[in-house]
Protein backbone atom coordinates (compact mmCIF):
# COMPACT_ATOMS: atom_id res chain seq x y z
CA UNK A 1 -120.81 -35.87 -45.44
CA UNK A 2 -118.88 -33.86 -43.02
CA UNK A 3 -115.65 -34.78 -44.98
CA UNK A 4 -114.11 -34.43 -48.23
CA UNK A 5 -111.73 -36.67 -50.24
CA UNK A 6 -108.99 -35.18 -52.48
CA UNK A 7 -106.40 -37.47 -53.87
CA UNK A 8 -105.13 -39.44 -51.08
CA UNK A 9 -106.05 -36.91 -48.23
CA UNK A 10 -109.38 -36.05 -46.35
CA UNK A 11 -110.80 -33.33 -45.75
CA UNK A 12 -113.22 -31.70 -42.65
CA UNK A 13 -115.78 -29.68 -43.88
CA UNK A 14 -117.26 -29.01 -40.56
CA UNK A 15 -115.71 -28.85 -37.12
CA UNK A 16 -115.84 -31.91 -35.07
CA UNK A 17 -116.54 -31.48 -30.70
CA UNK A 18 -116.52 -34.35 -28.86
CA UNK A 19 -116.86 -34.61 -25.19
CA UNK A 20 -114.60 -37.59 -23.60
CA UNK A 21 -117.40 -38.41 -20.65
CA UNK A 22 -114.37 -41.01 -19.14
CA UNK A 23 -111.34 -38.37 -18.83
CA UNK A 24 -113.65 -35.54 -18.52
CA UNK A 25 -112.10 -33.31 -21.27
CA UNK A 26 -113.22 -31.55 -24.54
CA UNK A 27 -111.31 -32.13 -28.27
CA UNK A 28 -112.23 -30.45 -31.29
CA UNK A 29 -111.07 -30.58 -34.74
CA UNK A 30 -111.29 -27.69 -36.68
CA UNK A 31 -112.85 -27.00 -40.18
CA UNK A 32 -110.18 -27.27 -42.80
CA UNK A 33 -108.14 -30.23 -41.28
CA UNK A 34 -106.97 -32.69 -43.12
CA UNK A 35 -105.92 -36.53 -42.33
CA UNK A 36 -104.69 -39.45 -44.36
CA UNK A 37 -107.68 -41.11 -42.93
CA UNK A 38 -107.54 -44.74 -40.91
CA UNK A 39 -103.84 -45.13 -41.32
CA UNK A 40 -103.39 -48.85 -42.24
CA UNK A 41 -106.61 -49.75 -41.94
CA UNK A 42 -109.45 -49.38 -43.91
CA UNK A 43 -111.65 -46.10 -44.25
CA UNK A 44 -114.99 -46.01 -42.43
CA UNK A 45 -116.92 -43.14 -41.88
CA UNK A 46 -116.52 -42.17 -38.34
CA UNK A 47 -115.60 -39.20 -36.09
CA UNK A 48 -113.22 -41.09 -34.47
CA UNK A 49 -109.97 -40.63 -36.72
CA UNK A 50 -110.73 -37.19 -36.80
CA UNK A 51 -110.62 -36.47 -33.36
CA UNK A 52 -107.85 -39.08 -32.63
CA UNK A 53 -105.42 -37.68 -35.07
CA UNK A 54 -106.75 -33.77 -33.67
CA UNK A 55 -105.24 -35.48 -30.09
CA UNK A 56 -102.34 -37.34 -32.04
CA UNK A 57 -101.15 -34.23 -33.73
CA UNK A 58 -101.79 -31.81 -30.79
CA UNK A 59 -100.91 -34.19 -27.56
CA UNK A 60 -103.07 -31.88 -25.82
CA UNK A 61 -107.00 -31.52 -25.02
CA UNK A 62 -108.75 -28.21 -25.67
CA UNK A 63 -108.28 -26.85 -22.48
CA UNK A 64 -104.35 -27.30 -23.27
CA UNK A 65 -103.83 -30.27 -20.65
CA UNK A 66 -101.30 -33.00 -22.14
CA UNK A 67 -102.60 -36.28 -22.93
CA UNK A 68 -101.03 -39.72 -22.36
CA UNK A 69 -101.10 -42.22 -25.63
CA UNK A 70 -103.01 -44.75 -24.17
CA UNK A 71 -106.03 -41.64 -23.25
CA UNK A 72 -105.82 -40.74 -27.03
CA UNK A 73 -106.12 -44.64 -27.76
CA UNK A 74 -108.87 -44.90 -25.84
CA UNK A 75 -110.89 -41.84 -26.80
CA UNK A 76 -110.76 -43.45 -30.35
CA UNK A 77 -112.08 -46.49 -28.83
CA UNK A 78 -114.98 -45.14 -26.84
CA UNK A 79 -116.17 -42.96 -30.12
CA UNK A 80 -116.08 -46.27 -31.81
CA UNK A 81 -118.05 -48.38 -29.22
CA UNK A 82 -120.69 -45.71 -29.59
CA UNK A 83 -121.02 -46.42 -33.01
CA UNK A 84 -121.47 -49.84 -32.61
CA UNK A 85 -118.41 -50.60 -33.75
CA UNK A 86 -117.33 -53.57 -31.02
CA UNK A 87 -114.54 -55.23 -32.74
CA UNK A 88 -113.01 -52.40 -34.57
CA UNK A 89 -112.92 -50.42 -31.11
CA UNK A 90 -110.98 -52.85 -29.30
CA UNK A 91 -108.57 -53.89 -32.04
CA UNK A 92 -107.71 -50.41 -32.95
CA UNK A 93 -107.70 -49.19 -29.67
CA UNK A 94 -104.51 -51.81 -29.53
CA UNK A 95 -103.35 -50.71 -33.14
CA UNK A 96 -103.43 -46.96 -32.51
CA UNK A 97 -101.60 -47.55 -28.91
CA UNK A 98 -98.74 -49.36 -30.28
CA UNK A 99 -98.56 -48.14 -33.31
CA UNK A 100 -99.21 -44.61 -33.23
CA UNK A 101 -99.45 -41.59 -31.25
CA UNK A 102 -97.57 -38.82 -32.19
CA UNK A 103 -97.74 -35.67 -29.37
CA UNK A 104 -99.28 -38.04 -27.47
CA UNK A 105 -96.20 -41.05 -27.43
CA UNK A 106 -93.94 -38.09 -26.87
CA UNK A 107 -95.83 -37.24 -23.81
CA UNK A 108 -96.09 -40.61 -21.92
CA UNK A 109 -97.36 -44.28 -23.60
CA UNK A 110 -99.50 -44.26 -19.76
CA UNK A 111 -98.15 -41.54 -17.65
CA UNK A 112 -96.95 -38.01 -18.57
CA UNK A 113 -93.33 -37.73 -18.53
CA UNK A 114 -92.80 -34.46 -17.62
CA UNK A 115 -94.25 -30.79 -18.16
CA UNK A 116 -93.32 -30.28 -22.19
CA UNK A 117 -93.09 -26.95 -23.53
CA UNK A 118 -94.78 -25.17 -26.29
């Protein structure tokens, strides 16, 4: 497993790359992060938290380009529709966009607000 628990908090024991093929941009979350896991939802072993809270906690890609909350939504999504995972990638693809976010919601729910700095 490419994740530990400990207590109530997971874990990466590797780093996680993914390539988003629809926005053209890199993520990758680094060995040693940790994430309260599916937040309201239930657990599943997936790559997709990982890199949607790396986006979520960041609001940037790797190359340091802001993301909107709806691209970090559906990043999630697509990494769950490649796992087969039909149903859970279009209901959290809804969940995570209106109920989550972080960098990301700050940025723009569709559209970058403006240049942020940091």
């Amino acid at each position: 497993m490419f994740y530990e628990r400990v207590g109530d908090i997971y874990i990466l024991k590797y780093p996680i790359s993914y390539h988003s093929t629809r926005y053209g941009k890199d993520v990758e979350a680094a060995a040693g992060m940790e994430s309260d896991g599916a937040t309201g939802a239930r657990d599943i072993f997936s790559e997709s938290w990982w890199i949607h809270d790396q986006l979520c906690d960041t609001g940037k890609w790797e190359d340091g380009e802001l993301l909107t909350n709806w691209q970090a939504s559906r990043v999630l999504s697509d990494i769950l529709w490649s796992e087969g995972r039909y149903f859970r990638a279009v209901y959290w693809l809804f969940a995570t966009f209106l109920g989550g976010g972080g960098e990301c919601r700050k940025n723009g729910m569709f559209w970058i607000k403006k240049k942020r700095k940091k």
